[in-house]
C-alpha atoms as a PDB file:
ATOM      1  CA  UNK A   1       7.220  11.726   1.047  1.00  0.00           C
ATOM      2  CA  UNK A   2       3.628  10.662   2.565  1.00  0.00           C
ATOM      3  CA  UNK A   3       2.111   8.094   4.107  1.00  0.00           C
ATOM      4  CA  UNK A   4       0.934   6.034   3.622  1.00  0.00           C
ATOM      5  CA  UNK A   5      -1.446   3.463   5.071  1.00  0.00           C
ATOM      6  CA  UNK A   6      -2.328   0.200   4.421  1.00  0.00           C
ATOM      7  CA  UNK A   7      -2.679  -1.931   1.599  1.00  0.00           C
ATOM      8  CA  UNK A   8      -1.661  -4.144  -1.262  1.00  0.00           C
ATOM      9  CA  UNK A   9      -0.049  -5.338  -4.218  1.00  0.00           C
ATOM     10  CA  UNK A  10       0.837  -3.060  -6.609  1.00  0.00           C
ATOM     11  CA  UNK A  11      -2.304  -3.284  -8.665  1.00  0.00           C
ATOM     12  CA  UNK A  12      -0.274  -2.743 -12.418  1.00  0.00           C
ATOM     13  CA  UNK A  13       2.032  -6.400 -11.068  1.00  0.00           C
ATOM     14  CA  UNK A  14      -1.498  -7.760  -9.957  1.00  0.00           C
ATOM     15  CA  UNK A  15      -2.810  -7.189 -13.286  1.00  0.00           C
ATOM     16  CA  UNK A  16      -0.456  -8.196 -15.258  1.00  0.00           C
ATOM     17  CA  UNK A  17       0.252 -11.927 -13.497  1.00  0.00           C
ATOM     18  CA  UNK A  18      -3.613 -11.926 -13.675  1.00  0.00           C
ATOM     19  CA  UNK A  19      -2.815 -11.424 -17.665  1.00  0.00           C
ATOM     20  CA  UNK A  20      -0.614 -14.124 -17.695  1.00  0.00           C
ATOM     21  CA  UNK A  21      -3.125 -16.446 -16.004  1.00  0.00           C
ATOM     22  CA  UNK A  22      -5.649 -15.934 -18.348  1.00  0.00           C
ATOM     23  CA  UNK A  23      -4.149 -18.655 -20.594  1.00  0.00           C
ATOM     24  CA  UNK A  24      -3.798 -21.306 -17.861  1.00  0.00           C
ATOM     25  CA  UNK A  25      -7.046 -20.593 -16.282  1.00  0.00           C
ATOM     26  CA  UNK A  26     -11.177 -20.131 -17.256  1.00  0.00           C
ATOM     27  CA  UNK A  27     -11.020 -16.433 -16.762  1.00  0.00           C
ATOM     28  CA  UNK A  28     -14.737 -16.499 -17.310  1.00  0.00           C
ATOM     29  CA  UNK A  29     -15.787 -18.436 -14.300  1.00  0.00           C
ATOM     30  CA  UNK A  30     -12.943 -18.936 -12.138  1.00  0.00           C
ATOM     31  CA  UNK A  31     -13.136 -16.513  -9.501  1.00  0.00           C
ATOM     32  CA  UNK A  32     -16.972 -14.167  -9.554  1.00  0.00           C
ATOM     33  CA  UNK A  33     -17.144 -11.989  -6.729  1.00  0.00           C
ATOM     34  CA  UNK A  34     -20.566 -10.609  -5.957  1.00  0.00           C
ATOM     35  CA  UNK A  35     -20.792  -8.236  -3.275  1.00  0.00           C
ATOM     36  CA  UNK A  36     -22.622  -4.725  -2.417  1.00  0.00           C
ATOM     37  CA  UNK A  37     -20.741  -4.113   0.837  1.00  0.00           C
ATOM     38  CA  UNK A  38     -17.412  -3.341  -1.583  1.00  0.00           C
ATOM     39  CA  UNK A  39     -16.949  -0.423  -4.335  1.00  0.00           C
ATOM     40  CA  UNK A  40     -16.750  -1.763  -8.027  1.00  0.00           C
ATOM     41  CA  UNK A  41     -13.017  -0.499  -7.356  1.00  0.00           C
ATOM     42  CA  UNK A  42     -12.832  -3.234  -4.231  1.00  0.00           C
ATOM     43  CA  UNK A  43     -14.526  -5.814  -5.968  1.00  0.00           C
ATOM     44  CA  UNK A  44     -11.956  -5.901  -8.922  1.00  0.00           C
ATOM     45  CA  UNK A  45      -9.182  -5.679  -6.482  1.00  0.00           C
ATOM     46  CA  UNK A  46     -10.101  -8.679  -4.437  1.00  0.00           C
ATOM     47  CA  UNK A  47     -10.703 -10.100  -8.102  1.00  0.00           C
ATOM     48  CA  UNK A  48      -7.288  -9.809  -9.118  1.00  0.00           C
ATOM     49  CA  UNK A  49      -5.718 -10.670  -6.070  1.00  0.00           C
ATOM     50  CA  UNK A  50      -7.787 -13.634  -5.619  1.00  0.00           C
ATOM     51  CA  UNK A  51      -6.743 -14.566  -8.847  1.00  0.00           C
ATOM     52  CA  UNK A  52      -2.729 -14.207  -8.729  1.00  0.00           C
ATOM     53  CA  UNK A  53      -3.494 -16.476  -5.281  1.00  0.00           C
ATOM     54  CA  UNK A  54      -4.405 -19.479  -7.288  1.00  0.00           C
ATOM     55  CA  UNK A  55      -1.751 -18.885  -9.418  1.00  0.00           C
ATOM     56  CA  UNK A  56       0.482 -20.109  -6.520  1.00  0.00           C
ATOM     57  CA  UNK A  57      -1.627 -23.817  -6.332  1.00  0.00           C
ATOM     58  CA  UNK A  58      -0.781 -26.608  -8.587  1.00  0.00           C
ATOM     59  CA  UNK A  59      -4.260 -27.351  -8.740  1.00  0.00           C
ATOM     60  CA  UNK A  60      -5.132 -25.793 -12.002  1.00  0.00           C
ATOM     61  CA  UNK A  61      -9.700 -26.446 -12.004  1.00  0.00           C
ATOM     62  CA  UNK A  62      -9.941 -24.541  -8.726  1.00  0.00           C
ATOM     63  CA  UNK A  63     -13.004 -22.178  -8.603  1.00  0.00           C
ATOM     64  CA  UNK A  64     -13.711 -19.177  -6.124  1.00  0.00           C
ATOM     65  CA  UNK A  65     -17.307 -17.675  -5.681  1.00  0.00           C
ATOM     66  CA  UNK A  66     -17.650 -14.376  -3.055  1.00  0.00           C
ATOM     67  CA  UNK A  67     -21.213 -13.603  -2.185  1.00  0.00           C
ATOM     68  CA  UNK A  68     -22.386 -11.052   0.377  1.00  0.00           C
ATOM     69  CA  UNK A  69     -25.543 -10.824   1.995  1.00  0.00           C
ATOM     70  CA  UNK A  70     -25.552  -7.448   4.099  1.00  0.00           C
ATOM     71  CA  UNK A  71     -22.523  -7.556   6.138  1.00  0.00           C
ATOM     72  CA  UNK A  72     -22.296 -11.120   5.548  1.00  0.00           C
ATOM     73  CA  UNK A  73     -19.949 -12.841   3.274  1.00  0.00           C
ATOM     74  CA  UNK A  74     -19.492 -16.661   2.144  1.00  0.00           C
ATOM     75  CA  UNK A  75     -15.795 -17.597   0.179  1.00  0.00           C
ATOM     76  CA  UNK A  76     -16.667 -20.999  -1.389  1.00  0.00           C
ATOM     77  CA  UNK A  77     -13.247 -22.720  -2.922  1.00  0.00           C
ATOM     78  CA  UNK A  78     -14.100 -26.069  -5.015  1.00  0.00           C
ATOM     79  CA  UNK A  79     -12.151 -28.193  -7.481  1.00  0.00           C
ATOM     80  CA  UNK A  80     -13.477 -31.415  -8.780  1.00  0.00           C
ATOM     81  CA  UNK A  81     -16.138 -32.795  -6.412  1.00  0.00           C
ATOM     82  CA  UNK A  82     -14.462 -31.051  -3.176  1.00  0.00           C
ATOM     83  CA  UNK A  83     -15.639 -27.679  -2.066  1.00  0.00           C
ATOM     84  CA  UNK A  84     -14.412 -25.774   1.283  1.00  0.00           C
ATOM     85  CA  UNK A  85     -16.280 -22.405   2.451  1.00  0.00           C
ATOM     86  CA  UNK A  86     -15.968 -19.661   4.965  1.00  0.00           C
ATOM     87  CA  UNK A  87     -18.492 -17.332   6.773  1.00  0.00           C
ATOM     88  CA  UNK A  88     -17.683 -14.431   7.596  1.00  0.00           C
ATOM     89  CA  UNK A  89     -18.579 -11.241   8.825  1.00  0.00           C
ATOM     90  CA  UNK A  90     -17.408  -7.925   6.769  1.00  0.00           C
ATOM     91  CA  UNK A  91     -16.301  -4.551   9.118  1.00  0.00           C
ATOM     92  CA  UNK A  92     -16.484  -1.838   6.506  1.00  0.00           C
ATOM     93  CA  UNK A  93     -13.023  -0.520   5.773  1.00  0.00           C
ATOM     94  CA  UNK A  94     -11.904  -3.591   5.850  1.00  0.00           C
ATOM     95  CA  UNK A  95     -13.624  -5.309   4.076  1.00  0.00           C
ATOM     96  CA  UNK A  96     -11.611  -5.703   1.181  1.00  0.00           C
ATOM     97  CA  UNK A  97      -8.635  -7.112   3.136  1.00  0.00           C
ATOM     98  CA  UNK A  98     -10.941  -9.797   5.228  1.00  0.00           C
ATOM     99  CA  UNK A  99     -12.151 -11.285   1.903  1.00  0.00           C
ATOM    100  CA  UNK A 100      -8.742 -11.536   0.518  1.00  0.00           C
ATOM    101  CA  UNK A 101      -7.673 -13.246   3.820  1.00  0.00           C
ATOM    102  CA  UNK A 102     -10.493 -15.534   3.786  1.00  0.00           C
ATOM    103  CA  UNK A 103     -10.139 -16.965   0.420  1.00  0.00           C
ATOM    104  CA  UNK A 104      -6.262 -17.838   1.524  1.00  0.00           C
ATOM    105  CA  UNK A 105      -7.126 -19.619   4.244  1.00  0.00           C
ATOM    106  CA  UNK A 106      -9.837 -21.326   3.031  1.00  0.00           C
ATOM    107  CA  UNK A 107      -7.850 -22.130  -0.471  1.00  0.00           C
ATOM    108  CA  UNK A 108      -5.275 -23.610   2.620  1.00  0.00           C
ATOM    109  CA  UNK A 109      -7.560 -25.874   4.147  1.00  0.00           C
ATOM    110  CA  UNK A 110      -8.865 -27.515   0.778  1.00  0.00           C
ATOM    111  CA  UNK A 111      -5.626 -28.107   0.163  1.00  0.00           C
ATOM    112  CA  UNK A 112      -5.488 -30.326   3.598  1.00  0.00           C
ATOM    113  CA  UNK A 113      -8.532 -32.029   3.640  1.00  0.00           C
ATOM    114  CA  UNK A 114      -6.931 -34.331   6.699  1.00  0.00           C
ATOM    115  CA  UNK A 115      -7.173 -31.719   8.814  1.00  0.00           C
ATOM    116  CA  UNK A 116     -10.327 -29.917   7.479  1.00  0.00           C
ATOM    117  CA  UNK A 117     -12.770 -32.059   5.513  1.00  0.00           C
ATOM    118  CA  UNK A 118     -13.845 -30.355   2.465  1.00  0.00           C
ATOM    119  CA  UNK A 119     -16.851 -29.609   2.374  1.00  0.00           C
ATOM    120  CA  UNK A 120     -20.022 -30.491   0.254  1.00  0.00           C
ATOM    121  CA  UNK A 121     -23.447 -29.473   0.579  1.00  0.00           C
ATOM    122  CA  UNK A 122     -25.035 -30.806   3.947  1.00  0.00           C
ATOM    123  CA  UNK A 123     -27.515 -33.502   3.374  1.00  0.00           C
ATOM    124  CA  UNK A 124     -30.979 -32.118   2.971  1.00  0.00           C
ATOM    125  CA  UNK A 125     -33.063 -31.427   6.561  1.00  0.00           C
ATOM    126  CA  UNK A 126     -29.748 -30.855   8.000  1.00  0.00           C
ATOM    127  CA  UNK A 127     -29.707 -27.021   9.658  1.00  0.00           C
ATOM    128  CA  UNK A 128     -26.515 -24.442   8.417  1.00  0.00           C
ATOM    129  CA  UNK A 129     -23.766 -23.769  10.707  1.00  0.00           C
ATOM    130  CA  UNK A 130     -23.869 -20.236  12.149  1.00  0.00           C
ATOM    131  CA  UNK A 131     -20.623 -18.237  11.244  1.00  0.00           C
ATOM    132  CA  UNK A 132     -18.052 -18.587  13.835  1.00  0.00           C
ATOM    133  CA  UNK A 133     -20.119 -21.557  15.457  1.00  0.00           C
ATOM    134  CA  UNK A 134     -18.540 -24.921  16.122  1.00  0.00           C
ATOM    135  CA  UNK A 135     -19.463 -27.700  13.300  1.00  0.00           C
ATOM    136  CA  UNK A 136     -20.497 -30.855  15.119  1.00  0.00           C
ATOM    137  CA  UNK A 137     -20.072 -33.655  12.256  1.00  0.00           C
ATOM    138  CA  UNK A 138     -23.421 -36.372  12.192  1.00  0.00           C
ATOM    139  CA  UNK A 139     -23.100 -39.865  13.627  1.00  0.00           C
ATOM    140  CA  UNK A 140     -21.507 -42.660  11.997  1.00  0.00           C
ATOM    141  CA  UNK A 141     -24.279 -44.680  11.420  1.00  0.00           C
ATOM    142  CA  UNK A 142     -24.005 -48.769  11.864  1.00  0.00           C
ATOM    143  CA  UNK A 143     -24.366 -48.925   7.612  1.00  0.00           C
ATOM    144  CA  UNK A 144     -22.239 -47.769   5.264  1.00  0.00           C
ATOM    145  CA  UNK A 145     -24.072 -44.297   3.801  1.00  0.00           C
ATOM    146  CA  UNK A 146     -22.642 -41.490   1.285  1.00  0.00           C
ATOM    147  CA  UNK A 147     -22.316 -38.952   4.076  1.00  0.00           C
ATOM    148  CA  UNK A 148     -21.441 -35.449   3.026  1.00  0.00           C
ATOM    149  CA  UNK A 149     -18.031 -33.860   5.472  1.00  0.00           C
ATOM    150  CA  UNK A 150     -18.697 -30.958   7.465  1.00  0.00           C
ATOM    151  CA  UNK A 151     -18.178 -27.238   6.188  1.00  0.00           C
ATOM    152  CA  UNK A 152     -15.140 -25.379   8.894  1.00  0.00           C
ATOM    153  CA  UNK A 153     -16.034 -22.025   9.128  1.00  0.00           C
ATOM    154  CA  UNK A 154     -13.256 -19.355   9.277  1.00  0.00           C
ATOM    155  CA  UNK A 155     -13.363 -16.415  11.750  1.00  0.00           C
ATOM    156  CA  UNK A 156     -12.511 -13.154  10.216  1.00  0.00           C
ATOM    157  CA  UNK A 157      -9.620 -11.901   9.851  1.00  0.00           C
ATOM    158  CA  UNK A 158      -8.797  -9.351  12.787  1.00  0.00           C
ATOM    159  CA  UNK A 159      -8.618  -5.772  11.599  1.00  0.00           C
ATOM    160  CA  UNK A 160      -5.307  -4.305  11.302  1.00  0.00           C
ATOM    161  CA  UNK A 161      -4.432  -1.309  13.614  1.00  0.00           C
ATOM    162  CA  UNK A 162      -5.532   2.092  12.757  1.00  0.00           C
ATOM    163  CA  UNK A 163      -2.628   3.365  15.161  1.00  0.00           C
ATOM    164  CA  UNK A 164       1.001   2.704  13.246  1.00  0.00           C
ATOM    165  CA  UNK A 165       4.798   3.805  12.495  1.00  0.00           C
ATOM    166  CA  UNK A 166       5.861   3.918   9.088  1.00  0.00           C
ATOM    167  CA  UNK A 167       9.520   4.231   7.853  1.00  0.00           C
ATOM    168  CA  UNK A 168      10.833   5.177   4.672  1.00  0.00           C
ATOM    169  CA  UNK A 169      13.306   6.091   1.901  1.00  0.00           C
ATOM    170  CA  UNK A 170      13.393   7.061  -1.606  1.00  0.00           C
ATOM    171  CA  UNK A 171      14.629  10.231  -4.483  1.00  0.00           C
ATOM    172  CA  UNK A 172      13.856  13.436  -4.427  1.00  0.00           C
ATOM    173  CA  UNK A 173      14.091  15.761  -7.071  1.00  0.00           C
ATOM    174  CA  UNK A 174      13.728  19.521  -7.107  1.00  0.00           C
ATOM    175  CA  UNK A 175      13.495  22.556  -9.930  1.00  0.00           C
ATOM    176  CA  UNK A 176      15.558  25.578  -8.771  1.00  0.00           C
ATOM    177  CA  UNK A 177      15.986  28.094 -11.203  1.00  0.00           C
ATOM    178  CA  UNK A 178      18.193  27.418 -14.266  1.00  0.00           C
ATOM    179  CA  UNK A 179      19.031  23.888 -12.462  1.00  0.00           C
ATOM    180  CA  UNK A 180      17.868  20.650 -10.609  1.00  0.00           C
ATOM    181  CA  UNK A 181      18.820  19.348  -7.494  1.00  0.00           C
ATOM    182  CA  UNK A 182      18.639  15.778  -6.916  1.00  0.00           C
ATOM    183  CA  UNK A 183      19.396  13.506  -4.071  1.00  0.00           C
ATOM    184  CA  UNK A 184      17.523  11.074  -1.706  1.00  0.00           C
ATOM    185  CA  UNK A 185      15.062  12.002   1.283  1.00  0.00           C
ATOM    186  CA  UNK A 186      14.408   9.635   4.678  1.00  0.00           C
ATOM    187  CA  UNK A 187      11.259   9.865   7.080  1.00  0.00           C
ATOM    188  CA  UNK A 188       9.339   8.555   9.726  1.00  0.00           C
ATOM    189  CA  UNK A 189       5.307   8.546  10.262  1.00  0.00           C
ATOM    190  CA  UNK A 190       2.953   8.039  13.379  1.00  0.00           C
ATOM    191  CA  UNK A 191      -0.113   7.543  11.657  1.00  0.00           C
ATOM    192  CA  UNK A 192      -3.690   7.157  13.679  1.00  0.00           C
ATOM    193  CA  UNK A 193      -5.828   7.380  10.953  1.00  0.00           C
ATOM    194  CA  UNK A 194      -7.423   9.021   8.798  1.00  0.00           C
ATOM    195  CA  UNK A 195      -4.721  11.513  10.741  1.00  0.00           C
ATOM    196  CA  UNK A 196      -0.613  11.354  10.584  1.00  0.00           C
ATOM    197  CA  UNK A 197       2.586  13.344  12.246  1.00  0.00           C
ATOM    198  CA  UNK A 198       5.361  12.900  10.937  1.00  0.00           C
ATOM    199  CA  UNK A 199       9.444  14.070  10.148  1.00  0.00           C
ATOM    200  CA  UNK A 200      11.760  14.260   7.003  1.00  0.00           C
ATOM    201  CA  UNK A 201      15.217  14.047   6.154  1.00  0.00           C
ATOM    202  CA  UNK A 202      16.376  15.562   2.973  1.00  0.00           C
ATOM    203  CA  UNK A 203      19.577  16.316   1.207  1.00  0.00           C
ATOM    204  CA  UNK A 204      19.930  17.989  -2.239  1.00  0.00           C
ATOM    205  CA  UNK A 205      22.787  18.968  -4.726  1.00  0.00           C
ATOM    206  CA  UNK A 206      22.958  20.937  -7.607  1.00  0.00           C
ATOM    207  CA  UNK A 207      23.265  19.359 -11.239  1.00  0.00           C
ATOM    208  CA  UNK A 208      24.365  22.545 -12.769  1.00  0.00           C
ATOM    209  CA  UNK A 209      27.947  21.108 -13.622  1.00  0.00           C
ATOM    210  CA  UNK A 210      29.805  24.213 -11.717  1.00  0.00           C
ATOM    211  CA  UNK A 211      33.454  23.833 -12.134  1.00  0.00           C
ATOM    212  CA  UNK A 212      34.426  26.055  -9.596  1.00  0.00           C
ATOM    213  CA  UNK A 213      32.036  25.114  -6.457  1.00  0.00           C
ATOM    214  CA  UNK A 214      29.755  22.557  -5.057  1.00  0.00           C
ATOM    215  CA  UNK A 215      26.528  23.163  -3.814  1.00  0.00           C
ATOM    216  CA  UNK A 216      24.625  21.058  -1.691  1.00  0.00           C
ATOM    217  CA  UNK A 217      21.362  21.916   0.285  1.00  0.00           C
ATOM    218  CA  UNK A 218      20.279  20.065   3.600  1.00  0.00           C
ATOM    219  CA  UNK A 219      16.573  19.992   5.165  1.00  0.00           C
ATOM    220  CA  UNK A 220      14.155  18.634   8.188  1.00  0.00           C
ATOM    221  CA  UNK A 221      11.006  19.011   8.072  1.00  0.00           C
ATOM    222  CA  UNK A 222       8.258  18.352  10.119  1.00  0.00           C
ATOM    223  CA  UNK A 223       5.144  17.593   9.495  1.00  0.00           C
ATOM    224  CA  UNK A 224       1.046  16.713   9.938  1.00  0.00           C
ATOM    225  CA  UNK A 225      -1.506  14.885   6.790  1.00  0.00           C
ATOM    226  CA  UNK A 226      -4.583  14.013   6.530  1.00  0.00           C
ATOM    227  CA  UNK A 227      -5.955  11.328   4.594  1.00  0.00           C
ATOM    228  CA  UNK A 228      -9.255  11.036   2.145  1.00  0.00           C
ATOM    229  CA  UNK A 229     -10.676   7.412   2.667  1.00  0.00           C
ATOM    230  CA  UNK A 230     -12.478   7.059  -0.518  1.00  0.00           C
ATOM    231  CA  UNK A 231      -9.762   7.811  -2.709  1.00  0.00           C
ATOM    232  CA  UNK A 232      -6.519   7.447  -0.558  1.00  0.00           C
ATOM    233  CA  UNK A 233      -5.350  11.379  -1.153  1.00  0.00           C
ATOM    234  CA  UNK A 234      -3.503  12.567   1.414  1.00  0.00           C
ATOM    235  CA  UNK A 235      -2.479  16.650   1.796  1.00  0.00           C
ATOM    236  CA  UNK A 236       0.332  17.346   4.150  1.00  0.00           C
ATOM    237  CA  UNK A 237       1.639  20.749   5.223  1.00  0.00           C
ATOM    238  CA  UNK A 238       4.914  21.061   7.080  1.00  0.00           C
ATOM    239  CA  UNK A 239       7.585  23.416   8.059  1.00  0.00           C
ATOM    240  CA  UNK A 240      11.395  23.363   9.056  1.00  0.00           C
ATOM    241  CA  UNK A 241      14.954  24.363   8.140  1.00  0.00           C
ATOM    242  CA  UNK A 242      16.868  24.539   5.135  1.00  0.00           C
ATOM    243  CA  UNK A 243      20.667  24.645   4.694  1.00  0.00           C
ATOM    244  CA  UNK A 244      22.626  25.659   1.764  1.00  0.00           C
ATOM    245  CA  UNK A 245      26.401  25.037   2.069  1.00  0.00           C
ATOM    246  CA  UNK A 246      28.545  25.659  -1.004  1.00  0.00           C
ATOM    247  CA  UNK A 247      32.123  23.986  -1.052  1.00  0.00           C
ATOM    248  CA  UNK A 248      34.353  26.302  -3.160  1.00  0.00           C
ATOM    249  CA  UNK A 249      37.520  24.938  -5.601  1.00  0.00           C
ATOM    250  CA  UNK A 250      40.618  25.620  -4.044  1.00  0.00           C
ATOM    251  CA  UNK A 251      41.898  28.250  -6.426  1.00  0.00           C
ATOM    252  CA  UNK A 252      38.582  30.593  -5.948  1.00  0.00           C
ATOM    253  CA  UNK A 253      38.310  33.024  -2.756  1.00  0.00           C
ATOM    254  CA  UNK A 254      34.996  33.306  -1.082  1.00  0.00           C
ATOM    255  CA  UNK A 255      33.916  36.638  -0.415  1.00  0.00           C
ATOM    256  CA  UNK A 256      30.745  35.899   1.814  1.00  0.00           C
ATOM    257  CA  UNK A 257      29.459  33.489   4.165  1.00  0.00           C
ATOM    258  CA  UNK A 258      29.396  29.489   2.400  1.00  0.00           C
ATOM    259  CA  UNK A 259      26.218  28.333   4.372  1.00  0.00           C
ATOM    260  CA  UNK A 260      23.152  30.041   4.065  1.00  0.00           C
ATOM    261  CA  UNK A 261      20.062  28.608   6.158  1.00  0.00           C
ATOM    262  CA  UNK A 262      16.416  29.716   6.207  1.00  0.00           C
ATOM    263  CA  UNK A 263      12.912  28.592   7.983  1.00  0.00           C
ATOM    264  CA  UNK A 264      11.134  27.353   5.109  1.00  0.00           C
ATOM    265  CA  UNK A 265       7.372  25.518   4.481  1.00  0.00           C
ATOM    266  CA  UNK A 266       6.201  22.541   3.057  1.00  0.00           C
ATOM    267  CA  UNK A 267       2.900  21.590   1.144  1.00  0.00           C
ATOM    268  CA  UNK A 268       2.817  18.289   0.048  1.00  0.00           C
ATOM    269  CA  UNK A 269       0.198  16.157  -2.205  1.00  0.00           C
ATOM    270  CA  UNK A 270       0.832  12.012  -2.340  1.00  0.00           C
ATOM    271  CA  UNK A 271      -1.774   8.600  -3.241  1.00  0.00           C
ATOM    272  CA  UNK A 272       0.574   5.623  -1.553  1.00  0.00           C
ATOM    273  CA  UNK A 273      -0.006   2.499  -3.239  1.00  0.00           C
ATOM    274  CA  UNK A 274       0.153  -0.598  -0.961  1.00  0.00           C
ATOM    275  CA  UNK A 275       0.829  -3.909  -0.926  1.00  0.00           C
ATOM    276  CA  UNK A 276       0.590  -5.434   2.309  1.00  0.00           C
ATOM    277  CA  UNK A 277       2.508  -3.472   4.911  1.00  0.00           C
ATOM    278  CA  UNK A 278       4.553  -2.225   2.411  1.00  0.00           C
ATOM    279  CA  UNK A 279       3.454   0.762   0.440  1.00  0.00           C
ATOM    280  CA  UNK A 280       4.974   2.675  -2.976  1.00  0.00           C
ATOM    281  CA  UNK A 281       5.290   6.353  -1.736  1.00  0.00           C
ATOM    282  CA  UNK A 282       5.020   9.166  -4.497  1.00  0.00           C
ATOM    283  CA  UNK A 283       4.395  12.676  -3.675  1.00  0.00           C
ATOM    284  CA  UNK A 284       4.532  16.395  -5.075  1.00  0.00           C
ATOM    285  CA  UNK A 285       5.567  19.095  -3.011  1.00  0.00           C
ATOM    286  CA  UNK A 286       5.823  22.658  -3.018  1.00  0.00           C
ATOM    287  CA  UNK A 287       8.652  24.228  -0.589  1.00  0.00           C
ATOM    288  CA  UNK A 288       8.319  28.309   0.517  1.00  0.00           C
ATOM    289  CA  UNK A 289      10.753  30.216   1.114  1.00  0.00           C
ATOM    290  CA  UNK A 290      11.098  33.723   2.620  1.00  0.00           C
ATOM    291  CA  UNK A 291      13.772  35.339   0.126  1.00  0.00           C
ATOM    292  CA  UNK A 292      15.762  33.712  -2.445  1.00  0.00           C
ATOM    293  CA  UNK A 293      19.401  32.179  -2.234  1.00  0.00           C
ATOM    294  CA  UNK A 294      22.229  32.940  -4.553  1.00  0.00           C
ATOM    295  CA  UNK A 295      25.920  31.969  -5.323  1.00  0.00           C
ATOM    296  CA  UNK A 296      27.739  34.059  -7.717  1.00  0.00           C
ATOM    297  CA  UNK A 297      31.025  34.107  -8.889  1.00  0.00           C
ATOM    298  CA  UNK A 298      32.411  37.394 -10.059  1.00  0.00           C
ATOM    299  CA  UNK A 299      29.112  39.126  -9.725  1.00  0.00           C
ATOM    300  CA  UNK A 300      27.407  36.517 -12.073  1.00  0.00           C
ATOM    301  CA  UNK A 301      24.820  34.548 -10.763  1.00  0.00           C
ATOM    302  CA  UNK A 302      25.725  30.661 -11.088  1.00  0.00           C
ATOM    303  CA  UNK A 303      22.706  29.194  -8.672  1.00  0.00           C
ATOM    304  CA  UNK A 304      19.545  30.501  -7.824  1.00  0.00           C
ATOM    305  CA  UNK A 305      17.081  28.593  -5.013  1.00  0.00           C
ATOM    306  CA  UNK A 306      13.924  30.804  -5.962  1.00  0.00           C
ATOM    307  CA  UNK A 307      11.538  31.625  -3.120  1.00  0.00           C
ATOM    308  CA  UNK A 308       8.836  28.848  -4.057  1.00  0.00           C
ATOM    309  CA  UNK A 309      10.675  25.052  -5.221  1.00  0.00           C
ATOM    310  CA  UNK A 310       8.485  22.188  -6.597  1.00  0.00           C
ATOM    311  CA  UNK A 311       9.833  19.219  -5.794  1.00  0.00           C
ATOM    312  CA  UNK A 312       9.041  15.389  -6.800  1.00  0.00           C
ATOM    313  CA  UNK A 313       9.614  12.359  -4.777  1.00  0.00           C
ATOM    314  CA  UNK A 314       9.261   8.652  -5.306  1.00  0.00           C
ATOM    315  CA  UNK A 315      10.376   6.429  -2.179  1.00  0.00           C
ATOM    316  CA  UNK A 316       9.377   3.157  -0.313  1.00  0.00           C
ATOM    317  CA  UNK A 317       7.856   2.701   2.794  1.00  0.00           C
ATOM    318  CA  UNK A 318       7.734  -0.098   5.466  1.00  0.00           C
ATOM    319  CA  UNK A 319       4.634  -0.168   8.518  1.00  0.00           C
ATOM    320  CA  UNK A 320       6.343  -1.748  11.609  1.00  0.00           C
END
């Protein structure tokens, strides 16, 4: 198991609640992002998300519009004849997350209009508020007048920690020859990204069906990955100790040591999908061994752990 920073929903749940909304909602117009500072692969993602959001209000003729002007962004909200925006300033890597933020808090305060008025247009000759800059509402003038209420602005959201622990859990699965071993694997990850150290606890046991024995294999590995931004790839490459103890049935004799151990290395492939701080955690690895491991029973061979063992794991992972 890898990884595994940062992120979000898991994009198949996303889609599909985003499915479901399509009868309840004007997929056509209700959310547009438009945006050069994200990847077409961004831009759907804070699509989607920004779309199971509204599935959470009652108020079914909401409207979101995302538009980016260098590193400049403006989330408009509006249902009816009430509108609430947010300016914003995008940080690169980040950007995806600040938008998604942004639209939840200012979805929030249209929903509260007593404590943030929503917010029209400005009446014309009237100058736009500066992002982050205090909104200083006009004068009440002596005569009633159809005065528009002022637009809040929204700072962004503060970037999340590049530096972070990461705990996690999940089955492992492993080929040896003639037979599988399956079982469950534990770690924990310093990450300070794109970079990451980390350790793993793994226990294995054979499937074969052996009457007369029980196998069982124990390993720790340590470890170090590195991650690819663009595509969230992340190699690994580890080594430790591995621990092969073999409980025989009471009527059989063993002849030879029951636990053999050997140094052993890791290389590991995984693409963490998060939600949040939470993160799905598949991987493929490959472990190497110097020589091969055997148990026999009257000079057949009954388990084999060949020198080189793919393995497959599929775990979940928690950033604290």
């Amino acid at each position: 198991m890898r990884n595994r920073e940062a992120h979000r929903p898991t994009w198949p749940v996303i889609l599909a609640l985003v499915g479901v909304a399509r009868t309840a909602v004007a997929q056509d117009d209700t959310v547009r992002v438009t945006c050069d500072a994200l990847t077409p692969e961004d831009a759907a993602q804070v699509e989607a998300r920004t779309r199971a959001t509204l599935l959470l209000s009652d108020d079914t003729h909401l409207s979101v519009r995302i538009d980016c002007a260098a590193d400049k962004a403006t989330v408009r909200v509006a249902t009816g004849e009430r509108t609430e925006s947010t300016v914003l300033t995008l940080s690169g890597e980040n950007a995806r997350d600040a938008l998604v933020a942004a639209v939840e808090r200012t979805l929030e305060a249209l929903e509260r209009p007593g404590e943030s008025g929503a917010g029209t247009a400005p009446p014309s000759g009237t100058k736009p508020a500066r992002a982050g800059a205090a909104v200083v509402p006009p004068p009440k003038s002596e005569t009633p007048s159809a005065t528009a209420p002022a637009t809040t602005t929204v700072p962004p959201a503060p970037e999340r920690d590049a530096r972070a622990w990461q705990v996690g859990a999940g089955v492992l699965g492993e080929l040896w020859a003639g037979d599988l071993g399956l079982g469950a694997r534990l770690a924990a990850e310093r990450r300070v990204a794109p970079l990451s150290v980390g350790m793993t606890l793994g226990w294995l046991r054979a499937l074969g069906g052996d009457e007369v024995f029980r196998a069982d294999e124990f390993h720790a590995i340590a470890y170090g990955g590195l991650e690819e931004r663009a595509t969230g790839l992340r190699g690994s490459l580890g080594t430790g100790v591995s621990v092969l103890t073999v409980s025989p049935d009471s009527e059989v004799v063993a002849q030879s040591s029951t636990l053999l151990s050997l140094v052993m290395f890791e290389l590991g492939i995984s693409r963490p999908i998060r939600f949040g701080r939470a993160a799905l955690l598949p991987a493929l690895d490959l472990r190497l061994f110097p020589a091969r491991r055997e148990v026999n029973v009257d000079a057949a061979h009954r388990l084999v752990l060949p020198p080189l063992c793919p393995s497959l794991f599929l775990g979940f992972g928690y950033e604290i």
